[in-house]
PDB file of N, CA and C in Angstrom:
ATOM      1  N   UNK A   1     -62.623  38.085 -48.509  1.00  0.00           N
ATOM      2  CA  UNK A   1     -62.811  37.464 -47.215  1.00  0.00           C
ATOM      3  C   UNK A   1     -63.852  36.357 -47.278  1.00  0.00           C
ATOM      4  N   UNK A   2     -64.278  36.075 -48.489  1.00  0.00           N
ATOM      5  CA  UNK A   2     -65.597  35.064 -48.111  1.00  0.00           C
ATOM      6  C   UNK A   2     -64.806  33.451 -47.987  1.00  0.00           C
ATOM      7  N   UNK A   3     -63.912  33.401 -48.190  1.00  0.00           N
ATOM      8  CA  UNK A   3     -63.268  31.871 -47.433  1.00  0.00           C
ATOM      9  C   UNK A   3     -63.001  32.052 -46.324  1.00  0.00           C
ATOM     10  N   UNK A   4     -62.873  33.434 -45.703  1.00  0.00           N
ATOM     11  CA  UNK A   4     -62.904  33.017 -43.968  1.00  0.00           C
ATOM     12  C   UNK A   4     -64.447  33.003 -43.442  1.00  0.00           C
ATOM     13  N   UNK A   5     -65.295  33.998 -44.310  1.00  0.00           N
ATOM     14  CA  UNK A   5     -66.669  34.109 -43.591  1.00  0.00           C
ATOM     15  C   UNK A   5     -67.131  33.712 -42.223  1.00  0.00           C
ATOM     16  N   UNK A   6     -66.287  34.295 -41.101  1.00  0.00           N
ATOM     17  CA  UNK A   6     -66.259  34.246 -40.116  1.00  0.00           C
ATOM     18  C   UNK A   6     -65.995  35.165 -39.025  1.00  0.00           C
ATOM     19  N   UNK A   7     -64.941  35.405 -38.003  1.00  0.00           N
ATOM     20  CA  UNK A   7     -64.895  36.182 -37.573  1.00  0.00           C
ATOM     21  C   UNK A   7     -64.691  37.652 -38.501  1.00  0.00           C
ATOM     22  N   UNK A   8     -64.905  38.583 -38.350  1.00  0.00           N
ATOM     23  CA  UNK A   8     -64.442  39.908 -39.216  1.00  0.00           C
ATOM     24  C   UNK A   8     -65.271  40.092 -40.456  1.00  0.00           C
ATOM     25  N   UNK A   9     -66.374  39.051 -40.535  1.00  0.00           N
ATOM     26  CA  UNK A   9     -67.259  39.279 -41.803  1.00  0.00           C
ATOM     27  C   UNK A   9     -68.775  39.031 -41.392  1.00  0.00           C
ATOM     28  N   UNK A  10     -70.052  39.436 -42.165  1.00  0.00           N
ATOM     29  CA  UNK A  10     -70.967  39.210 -41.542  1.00  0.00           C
ATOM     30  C   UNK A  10     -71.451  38.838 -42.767  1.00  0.00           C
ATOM     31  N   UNK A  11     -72.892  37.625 -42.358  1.00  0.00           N
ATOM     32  CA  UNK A  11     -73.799  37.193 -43.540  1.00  0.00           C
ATOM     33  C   UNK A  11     -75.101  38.598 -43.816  1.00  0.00           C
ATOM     34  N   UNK A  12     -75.017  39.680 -43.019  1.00  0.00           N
ATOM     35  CA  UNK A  12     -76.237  40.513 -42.965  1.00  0.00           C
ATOM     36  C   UNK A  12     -75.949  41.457 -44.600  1.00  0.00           C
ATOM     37  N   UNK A  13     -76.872  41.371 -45.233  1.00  0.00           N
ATOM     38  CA  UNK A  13     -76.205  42.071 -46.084  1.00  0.00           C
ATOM     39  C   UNK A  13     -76.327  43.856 -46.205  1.00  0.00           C
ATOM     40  N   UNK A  14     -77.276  44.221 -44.335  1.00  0.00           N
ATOM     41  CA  UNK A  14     -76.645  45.230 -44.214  1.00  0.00           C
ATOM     42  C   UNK A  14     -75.605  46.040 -43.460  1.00  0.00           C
ATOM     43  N   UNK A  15     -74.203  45.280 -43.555  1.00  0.00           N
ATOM     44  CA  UNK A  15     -73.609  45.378 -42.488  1.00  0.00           C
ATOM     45  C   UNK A  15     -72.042  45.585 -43.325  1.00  0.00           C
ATOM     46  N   UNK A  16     -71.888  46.842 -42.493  1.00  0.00           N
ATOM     47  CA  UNK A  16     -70.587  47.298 -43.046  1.00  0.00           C
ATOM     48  C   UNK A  16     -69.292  46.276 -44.101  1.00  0.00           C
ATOM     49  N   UNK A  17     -69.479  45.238 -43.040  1.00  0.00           N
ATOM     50  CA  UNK A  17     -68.440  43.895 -43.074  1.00  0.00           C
ATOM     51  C   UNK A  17     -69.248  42.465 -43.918  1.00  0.00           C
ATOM     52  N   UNK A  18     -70.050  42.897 -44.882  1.00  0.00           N
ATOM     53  CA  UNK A  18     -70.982  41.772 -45.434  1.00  0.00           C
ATOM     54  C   UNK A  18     -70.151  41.335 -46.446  1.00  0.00           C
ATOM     55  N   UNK A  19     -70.111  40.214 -46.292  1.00  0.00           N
ATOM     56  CA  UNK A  19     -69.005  39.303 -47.442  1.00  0.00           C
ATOM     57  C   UNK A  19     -69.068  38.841 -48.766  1.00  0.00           C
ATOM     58  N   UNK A  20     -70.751  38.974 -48.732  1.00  0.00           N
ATOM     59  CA  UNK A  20     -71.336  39.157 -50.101  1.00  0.00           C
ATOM     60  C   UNK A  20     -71.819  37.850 -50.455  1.00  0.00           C
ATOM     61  N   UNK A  21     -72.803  37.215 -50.769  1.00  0.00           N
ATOM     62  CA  UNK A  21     -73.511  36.239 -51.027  1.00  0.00           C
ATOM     63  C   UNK A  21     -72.719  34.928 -52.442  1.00  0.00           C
ATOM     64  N   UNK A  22     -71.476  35.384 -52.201  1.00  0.00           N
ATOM     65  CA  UNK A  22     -70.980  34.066 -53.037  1.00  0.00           C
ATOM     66  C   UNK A  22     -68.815  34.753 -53.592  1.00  0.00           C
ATOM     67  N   UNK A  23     -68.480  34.088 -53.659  1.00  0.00           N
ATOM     68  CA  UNK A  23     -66.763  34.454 -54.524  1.00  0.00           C
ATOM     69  C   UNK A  23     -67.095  35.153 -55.389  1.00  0.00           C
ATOM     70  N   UNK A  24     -66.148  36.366 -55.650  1.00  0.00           N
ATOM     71  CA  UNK A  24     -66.658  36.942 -56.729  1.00  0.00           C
ATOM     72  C   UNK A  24     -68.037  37.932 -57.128  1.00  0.00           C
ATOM     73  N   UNK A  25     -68.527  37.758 -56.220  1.00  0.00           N
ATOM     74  CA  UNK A  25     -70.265  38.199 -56.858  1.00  0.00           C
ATOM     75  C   UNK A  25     -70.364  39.305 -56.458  1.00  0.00           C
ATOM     76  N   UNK A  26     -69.622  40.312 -55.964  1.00  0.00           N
ATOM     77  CA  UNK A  26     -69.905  42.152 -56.415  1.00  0.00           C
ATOM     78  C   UNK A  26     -68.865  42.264 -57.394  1.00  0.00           C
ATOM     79  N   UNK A  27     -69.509  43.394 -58.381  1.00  0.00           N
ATOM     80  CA  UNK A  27     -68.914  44.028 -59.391  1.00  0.00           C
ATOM     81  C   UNK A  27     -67.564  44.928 -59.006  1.00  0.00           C
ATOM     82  N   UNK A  28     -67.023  45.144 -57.778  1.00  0.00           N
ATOM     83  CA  UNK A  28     -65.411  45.381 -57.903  1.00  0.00           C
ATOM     84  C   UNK A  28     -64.755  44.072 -57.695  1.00  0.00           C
ATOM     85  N   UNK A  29     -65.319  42.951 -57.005  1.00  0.00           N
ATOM     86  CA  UNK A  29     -64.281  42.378 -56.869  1.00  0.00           C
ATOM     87  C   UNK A  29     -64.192  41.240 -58.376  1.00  0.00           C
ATOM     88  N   UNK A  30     -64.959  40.825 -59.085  1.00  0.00           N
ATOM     89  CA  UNK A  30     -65.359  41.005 -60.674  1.00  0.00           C
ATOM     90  C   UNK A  30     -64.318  41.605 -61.428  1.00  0.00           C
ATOM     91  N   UNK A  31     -64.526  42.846 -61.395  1.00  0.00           N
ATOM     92  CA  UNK A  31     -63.327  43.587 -62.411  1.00  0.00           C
ATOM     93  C   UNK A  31     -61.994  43.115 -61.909  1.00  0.00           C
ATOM     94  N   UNK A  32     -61.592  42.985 -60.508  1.00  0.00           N
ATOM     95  CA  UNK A  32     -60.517  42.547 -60.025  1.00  0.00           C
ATOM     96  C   UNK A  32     -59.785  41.121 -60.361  1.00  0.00           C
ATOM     97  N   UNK A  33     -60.728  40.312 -60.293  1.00  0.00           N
ATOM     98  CA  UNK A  33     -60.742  39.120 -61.124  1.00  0.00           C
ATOM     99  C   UNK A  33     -60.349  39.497 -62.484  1.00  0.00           C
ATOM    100  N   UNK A  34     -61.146  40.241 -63.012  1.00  0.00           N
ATOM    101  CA  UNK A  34     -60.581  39.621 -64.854  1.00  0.00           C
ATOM    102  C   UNK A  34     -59.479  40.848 -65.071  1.00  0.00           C
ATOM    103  N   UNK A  35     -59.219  41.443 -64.389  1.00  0.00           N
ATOM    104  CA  UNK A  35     -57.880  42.408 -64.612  1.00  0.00           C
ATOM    105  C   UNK A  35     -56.894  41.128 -64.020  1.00  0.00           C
ATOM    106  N   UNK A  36     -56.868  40.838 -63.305  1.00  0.00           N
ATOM    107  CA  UNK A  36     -55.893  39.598 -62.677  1.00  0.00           C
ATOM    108  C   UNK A  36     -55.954  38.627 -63.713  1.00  0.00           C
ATOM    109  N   UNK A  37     -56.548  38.206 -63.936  1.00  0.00           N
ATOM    110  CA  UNK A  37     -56.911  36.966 -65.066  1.00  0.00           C
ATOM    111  C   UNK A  37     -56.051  37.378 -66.495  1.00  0.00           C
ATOM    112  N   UNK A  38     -56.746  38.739 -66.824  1.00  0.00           N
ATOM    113  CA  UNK A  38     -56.213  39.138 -67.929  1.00  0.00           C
ATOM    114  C   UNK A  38     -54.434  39.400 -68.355  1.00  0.00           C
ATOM    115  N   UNK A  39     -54.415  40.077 -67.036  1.00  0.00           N
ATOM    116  CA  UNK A  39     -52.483  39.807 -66.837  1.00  0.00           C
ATOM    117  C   UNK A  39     -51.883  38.396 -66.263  1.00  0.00           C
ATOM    118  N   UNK A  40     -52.145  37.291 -66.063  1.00  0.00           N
ATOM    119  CA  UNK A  40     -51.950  36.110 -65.172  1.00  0.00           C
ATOM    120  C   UNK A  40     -50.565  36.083 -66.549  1.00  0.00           C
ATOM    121  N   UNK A  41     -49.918  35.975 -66.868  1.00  0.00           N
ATOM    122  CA  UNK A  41     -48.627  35.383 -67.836  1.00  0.00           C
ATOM    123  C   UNK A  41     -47.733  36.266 -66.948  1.00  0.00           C
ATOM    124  N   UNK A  42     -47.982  37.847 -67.157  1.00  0.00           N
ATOM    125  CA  UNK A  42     -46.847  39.380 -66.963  1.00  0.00           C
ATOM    126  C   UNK A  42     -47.071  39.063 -65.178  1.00  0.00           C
ATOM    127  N   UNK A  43     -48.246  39.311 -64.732  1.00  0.00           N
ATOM    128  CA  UNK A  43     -48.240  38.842 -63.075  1.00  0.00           C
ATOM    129  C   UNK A  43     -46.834  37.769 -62.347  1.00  0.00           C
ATOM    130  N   UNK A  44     -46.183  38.691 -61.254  1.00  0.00           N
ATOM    131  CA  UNK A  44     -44.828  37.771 -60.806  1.00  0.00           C
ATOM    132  C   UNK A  44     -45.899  38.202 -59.150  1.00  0.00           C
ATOM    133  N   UNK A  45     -45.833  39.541 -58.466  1.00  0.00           N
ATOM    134  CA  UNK A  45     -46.917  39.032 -57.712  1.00  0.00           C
ATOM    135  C   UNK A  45     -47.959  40.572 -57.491  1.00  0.00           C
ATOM    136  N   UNK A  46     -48.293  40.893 -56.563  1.00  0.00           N
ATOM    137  CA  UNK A  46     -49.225  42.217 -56.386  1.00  0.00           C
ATOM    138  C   UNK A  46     -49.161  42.255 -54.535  1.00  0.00           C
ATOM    139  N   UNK A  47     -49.061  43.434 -54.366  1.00  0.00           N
ATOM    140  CA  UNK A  47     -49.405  43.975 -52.828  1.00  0.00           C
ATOM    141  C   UNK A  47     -50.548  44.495 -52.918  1.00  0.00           C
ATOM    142  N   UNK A  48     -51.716  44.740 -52.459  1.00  0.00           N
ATOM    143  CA  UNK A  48     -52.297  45.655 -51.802  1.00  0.00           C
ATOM    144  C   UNK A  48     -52.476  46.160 -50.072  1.00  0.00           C
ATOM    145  N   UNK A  49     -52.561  47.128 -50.379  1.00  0.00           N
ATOM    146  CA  UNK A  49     -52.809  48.188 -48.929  1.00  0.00           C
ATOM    147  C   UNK A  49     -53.975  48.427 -48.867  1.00  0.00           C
ATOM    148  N   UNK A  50     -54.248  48.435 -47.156  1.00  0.00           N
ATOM    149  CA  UNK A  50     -55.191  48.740 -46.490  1.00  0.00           C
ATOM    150  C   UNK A  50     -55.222  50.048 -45.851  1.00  0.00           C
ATOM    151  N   UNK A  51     -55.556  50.722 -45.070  1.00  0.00           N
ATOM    152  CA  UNK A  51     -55.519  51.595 -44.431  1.00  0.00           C
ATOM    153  C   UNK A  51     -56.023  51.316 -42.554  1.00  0.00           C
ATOM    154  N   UNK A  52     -56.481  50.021 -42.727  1.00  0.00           N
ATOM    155  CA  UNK A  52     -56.896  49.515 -40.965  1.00  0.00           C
ATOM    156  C   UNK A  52     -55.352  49.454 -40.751  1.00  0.00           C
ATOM    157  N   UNK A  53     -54.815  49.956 -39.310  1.00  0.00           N
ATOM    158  CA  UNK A  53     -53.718  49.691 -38.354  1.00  0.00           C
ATOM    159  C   UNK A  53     -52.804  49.228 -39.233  1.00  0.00           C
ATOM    160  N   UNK A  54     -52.151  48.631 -38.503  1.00  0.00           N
ATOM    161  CA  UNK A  54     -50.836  48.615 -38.888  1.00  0.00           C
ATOM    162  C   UNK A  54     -50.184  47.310 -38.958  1.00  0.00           C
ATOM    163  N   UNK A  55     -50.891  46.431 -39.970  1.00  0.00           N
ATOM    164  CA  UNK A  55     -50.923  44.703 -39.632  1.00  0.00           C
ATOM    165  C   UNK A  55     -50.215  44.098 -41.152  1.00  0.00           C
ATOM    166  N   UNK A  56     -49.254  43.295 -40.935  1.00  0.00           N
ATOM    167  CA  UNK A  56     -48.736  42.418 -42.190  1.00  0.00           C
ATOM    168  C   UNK A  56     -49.780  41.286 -42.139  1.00  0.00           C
ATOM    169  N   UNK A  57     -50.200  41.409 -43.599  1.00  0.00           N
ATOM    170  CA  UNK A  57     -51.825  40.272 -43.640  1.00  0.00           C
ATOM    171  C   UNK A  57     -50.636  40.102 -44.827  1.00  0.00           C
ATOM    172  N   UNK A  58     -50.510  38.200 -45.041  1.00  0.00           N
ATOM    173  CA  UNK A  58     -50.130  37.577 -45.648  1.00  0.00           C
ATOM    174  C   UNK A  58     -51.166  36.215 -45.876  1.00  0.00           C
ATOM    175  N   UNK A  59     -50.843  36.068 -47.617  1.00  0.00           N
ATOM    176  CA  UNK A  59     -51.804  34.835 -47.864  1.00  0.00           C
ATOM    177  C   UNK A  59     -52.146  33.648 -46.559  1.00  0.00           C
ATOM    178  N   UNK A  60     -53.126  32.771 -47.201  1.00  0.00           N
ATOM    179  CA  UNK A  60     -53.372  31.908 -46.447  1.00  0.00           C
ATOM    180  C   UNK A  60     -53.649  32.031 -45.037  1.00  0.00           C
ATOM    181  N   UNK A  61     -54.220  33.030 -45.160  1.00  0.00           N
ATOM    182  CA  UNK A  61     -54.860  33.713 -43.358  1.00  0.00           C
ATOM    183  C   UNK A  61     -55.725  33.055 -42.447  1.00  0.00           C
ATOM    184  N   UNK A  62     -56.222  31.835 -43.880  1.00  0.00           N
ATOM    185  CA  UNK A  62     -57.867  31.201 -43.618  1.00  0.00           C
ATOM    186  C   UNK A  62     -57.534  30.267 -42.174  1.00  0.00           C
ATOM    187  N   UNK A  63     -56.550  29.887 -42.404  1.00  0.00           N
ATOM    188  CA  UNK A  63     -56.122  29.000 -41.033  1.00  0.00           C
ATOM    189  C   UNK A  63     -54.981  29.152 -40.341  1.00  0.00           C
ATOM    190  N   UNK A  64     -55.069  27.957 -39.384  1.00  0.00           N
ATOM    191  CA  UNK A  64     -53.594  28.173 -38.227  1.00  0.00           C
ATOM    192  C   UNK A  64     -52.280  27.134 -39.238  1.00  0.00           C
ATOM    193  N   UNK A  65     -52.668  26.554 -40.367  1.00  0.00           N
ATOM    194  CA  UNK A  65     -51.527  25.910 -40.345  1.00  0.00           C
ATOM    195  C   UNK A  65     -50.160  27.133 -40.814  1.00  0.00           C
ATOM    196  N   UNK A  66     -49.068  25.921 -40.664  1.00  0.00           N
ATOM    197  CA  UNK A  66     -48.002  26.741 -40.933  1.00  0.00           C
ATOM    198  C   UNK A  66     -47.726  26.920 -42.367  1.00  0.00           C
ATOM    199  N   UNK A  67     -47.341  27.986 -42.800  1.00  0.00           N
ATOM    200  CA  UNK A  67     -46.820  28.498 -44.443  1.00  0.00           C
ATOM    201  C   UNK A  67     -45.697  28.348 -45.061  1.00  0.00           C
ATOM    202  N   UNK A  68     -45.735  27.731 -45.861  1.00  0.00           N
ATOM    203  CA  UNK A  68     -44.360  28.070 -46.648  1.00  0.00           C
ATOM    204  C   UNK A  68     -43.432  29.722 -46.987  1.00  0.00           C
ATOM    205  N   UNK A  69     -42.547  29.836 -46.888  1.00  0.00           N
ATOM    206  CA  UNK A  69     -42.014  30.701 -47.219  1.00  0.00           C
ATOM    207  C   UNK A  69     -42.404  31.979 -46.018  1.00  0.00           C
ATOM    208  N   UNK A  70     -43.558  31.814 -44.473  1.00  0.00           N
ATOM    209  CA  UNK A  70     -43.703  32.872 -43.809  1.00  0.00           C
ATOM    210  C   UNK A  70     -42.504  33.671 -43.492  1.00  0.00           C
ATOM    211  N   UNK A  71     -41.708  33.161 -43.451  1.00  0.00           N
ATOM    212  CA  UNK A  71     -40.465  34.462 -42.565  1.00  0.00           C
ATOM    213  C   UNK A  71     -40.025  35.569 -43.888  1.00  0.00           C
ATOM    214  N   UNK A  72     -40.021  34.895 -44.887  1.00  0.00           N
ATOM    215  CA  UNK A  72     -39.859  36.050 -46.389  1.00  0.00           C
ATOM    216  C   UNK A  72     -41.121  37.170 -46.238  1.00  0.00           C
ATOM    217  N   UNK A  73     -42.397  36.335 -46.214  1.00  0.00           N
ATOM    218  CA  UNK A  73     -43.541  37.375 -46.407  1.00  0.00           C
ATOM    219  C   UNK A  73     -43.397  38.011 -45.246  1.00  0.00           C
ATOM    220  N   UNK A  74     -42.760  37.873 -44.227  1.00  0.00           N
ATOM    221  CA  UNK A  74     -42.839  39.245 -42.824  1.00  0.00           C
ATOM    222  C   UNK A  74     -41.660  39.836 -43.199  1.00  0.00           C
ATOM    223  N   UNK A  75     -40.664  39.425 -43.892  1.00  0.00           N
ATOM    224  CA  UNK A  75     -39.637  40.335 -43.815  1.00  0.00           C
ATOM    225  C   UNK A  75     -40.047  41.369 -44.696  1.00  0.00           C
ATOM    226  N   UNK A  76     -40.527  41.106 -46.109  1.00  0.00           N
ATOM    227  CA  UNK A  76     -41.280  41.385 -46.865  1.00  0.00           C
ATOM    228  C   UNK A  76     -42.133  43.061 -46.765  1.00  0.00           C
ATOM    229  N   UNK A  77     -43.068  42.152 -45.619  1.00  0.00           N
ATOM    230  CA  UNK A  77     -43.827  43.347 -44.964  1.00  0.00           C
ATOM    231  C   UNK A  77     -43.270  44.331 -44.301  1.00  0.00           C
ATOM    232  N   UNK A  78     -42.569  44.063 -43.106  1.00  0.00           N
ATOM    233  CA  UNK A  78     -41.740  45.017 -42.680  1.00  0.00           C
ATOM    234  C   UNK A  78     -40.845  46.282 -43.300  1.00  0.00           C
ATOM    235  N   UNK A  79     -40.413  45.211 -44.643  1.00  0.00           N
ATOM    236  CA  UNK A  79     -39.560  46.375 -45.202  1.00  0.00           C
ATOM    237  C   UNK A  79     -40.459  47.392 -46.101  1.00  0.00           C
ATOM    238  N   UNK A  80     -42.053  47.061 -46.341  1.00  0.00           N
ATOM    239  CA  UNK A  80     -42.484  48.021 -47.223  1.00  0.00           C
ATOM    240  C   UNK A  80     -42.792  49.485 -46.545  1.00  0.00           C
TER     241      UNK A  80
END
């Protein structure tokens, strides 16, 4: 979330929702990176799940413009 660092994230770094003082810079999202990195050739794509409600979060969230390919990624979602 630190490219939206905005609503839904906080700069406090004691706060449930703290986004963390730079890309990358806690040690899970680190390992996440170089596990991604490390498969980037075999990688075609990855889902992850949340457990908040019940929401299709698709790339490029950061803004209002429109997406390529959105009606695939909701159908997408729906069907998982």
């Amino acid at each position: 979330m630190h490219k939206i660092s905005g609503g839904g994230s906080s700069t406090d770094s004691c706060s449930e929702t703290y986004s963390g003082p730079g890309v990358f810079s806690e040690p899970e999202t680190q390992a996440i990176l170089d596990f991604i990195t490390k498969i980037n050739e075999e990688l075609a794509s990855y889902i992850t799940l949340h457990s908040y409600s019940q929401f299709i979060l698709i790339p490029f969230g950061q803004n209002n413009k429109p997406i390529p390919q959105f009606d695939s990624y909701m159908d997408l979602g729906r069907r998982i």
